[in-house]
Structures are given as structure tokens and as C-alpha cells.
Protein backbone atom coordinates (compact mmCIF):
# COMPACT_ATOMS: atom_id res chain seq x y z
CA UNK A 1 63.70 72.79 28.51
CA UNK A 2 64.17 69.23 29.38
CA UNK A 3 65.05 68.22 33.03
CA UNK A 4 67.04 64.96 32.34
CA UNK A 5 70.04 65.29 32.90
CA UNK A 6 72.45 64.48 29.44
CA UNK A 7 73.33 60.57 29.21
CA UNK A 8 77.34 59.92 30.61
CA UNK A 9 79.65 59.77 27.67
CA UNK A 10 80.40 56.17 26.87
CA UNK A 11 83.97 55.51 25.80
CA UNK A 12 83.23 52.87 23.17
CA UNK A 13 79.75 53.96 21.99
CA UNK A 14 80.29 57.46 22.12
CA UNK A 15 84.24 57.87 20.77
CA UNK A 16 84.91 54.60 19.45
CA UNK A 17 87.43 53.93 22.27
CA UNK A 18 88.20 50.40 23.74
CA UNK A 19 89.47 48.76 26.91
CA UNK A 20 92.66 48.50 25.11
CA UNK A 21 92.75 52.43 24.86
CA UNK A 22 92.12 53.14 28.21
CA UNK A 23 94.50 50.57 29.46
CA UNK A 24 96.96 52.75 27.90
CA UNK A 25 96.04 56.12 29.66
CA UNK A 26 95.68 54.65 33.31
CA UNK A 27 99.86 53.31 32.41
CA UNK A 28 100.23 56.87 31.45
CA UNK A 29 98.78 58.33 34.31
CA UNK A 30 97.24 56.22 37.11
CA UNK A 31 95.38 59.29 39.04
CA UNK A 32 92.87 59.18 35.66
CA UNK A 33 91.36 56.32 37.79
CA UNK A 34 91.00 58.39 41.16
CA UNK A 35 91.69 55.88 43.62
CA UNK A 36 93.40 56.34 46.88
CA UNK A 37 95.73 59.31 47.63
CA UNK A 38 99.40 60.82 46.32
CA UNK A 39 100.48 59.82 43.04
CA UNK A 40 100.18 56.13 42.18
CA UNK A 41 102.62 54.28 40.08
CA UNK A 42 101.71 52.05 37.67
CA UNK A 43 103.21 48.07 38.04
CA UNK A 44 101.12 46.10 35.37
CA UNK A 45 98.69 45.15 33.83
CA UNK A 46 96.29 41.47 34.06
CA UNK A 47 94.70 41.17 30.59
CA UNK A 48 91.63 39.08 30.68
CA UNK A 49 89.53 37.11 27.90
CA UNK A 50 87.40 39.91 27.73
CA UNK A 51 88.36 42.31 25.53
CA UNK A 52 86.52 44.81 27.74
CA UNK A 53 88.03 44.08 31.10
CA UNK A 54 91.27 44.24 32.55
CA UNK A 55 93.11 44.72 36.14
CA UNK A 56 96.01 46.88 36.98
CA UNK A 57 98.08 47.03 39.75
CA UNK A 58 99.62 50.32 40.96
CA UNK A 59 101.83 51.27 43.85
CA UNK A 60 101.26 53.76 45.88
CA UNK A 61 105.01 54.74 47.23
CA UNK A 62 104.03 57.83 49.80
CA UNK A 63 101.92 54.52 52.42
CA UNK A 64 103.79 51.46 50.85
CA UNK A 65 100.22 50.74 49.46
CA UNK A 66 99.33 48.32 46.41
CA UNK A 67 96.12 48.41 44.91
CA UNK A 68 94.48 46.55 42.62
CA UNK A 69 91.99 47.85 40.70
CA UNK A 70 89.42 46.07 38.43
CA UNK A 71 88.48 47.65 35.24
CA UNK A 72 85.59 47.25 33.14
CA UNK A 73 83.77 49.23 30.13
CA UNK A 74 80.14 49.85 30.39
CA UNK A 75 78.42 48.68 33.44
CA UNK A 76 79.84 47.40 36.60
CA UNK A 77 78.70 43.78 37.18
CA UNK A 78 78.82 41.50 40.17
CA UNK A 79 81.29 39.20 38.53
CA UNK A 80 83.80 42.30 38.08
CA UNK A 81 83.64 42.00 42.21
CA UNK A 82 84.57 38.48 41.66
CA UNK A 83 87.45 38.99 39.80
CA UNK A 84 89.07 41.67 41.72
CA UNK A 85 88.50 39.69 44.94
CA UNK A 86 90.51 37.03 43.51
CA UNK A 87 93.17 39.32 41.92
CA UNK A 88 93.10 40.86 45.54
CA UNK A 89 93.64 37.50 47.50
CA UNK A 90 96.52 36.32 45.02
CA UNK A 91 98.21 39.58 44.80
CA UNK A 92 98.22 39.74 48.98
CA UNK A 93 99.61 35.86 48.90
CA UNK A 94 102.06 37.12 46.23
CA UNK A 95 103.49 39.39 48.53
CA UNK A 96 102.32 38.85 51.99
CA UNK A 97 104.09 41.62 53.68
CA UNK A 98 102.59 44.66 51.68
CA UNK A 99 99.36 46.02 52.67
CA UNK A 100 96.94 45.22 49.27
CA UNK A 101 93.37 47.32 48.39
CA UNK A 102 91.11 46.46 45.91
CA UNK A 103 88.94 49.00 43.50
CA UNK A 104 86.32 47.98 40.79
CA UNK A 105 86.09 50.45 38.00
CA UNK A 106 83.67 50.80 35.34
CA UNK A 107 81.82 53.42 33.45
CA UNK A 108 78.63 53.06 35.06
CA UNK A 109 77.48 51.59 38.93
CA UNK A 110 74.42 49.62 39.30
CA UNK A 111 72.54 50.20 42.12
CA UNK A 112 72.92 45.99 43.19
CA UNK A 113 76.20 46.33 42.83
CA UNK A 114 76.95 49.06 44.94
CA UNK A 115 74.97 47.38 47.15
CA UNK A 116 77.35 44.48 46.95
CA UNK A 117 80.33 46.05 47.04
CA UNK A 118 78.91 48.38 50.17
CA UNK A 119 78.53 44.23 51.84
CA UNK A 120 82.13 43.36 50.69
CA UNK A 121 83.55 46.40 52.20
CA UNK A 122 82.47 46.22 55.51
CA UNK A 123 84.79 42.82 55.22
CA UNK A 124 87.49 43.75 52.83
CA UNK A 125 89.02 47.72 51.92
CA UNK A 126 87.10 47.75 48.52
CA UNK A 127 86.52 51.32 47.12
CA UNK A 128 84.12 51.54 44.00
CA UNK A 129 85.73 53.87 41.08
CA UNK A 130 82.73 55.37 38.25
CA UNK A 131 84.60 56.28 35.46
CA UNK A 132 83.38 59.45 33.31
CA UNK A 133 84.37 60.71 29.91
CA UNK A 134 85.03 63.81 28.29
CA UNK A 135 85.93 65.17 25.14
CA UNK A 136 87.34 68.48 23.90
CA UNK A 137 88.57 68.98 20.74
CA UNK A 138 90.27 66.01 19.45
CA UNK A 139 90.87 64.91 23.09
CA UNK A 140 89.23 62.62 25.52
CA UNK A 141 89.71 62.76 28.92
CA UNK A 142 88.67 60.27 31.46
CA UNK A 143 88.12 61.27 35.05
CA UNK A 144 87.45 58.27 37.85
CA UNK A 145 85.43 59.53 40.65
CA UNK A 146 85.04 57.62 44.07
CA UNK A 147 80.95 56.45 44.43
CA UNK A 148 79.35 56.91 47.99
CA UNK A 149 78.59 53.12 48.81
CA UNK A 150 75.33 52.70 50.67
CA UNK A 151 74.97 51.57 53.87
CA UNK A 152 75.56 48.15 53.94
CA UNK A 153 73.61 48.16 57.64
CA UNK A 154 70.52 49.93 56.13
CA UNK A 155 68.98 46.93 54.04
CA UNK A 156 66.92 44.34 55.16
């Protein structure tokens, strides 16, 4: 009996699902992407060049709350940090008066990334989203769960 633990389920390598796909379940239902609390609406999505990345915006109505979250197959990166920073700062000049979050999302969390992000956050409210899918049947389900940043005071 083997005591490695099974490989995450990769959307695109595993079920043949894209960016495009997913994009289409998180306008269905936001809460797949497990960020923040209540029931998020969906406002839009930012297409990028990419055709594995993308940014949506959803509204959170119970705290008046917009967040935009940063979505990427495969591995988080520290350019995916980049971008939602920037989607962050426009969105807040956009509409100054609403309170604005920010969220990366991606299959998989790199330790030097969460490590960046933990830096970012003490600075900005950035919450890091690991996305993990599941299939049953004909059906795949994707679940985002919240990662534990480390702490950014800890390093050296």
C-alpha cells in the first residue's frame, strides 16, 4: 500500500476541460470558487490573451463587497498576483466608493507564491483560492478551497 497521497485532478489534463469551461460554471454559480461569505453574484468576466486565465468580478450584496478574483488553470504563478493587483487597483478607481478584495485562483499553490501572496496581504485584503476537481459519473465538480497563507513575519 502506497503512502502518496493520489495526484489532484487536473481540469484540462485529466477531463479535457478548459478555462473557457470553467469560466462558465463560476457565472453559474460563483460559491464553486469559495471566496468570501453569503452568496456572491456574478458581474463579469475580464478575458485575457491567455486562453488559460481569466478574472471575474462578483458582488457580494449581504457587505456591499466586490471582489475580484484572478483565475488561472494549472499552477498559480507570481504574475497571476500581478494581474489581479492591477484588476484590483482599476476596479477600486472604477468605483471608488465600494469596498474592493482581490483573490488569485488556480488549481495548484506554489509554495513561493503563497509566500508572496502571504507579503501582499499583510498590505492589501488578498485571499488565495486552490481550486480542486472532481468527477462522478458524467459530472465534474469543482470545489475552491481557501489556502492557509504562511506567515509573512516568519521568513528571513
Amino acid at each position: 500500500m502506497s503512502s502518496t497521497p493520489p495526484r489532484p485532478k487536473r481540469l484540462r489534463e485529466d477531463f479535457g476541460l478548459d478555462a473557457a469551461w470553467l469560466a462558465a460554471r463560476i457565472e453559474e454559480s460563483p460559491l464553486v470558487l469559495g471566496v468570501g461569505t453569503g452568496l456572491p453574484a456574478f458581474e463579469r468576466t475580464i478575458l485575457h490573451e491567455r486562453p488559460d486565465q481569466f478574472a471575474v468580478i462578483l458582488f457580494h450584496p449581504a457587505d456591499g463587497v466586490r471582489r475580484i478574483v484572478e483565475v488561472q488553470l494549472g499552477a498559480a504563478d507570481q504574475e497571476q498576483i500581478a494581474r489581479a493587483l492591477q484588476h484590483w487597483e482599476d476596479e477600486r478607481v472604477r468605483l471608488p466608493r465600494v469596498e474592493h478584495r482581490v483573490a488569485i485562483a488556480a488549481e495548484r499553490i506554489p509554495d513561493e507564491v503563497a509566500q508572496a501572496a502571504a507579503r501582499v496581504a499583510k498590505a492589501v485584503p488578498l485571499e488565495v483560492i486552490e481550486l480542486h476537481a472532481e468527477k462522478t459519473g458524467n459530472i465534474v465538480a469543482v470545489l475552491g478551497e481557501p489556502v492557509q497563507l504562511p506567515d509573512a513575519e516568519a521568513e528571513h
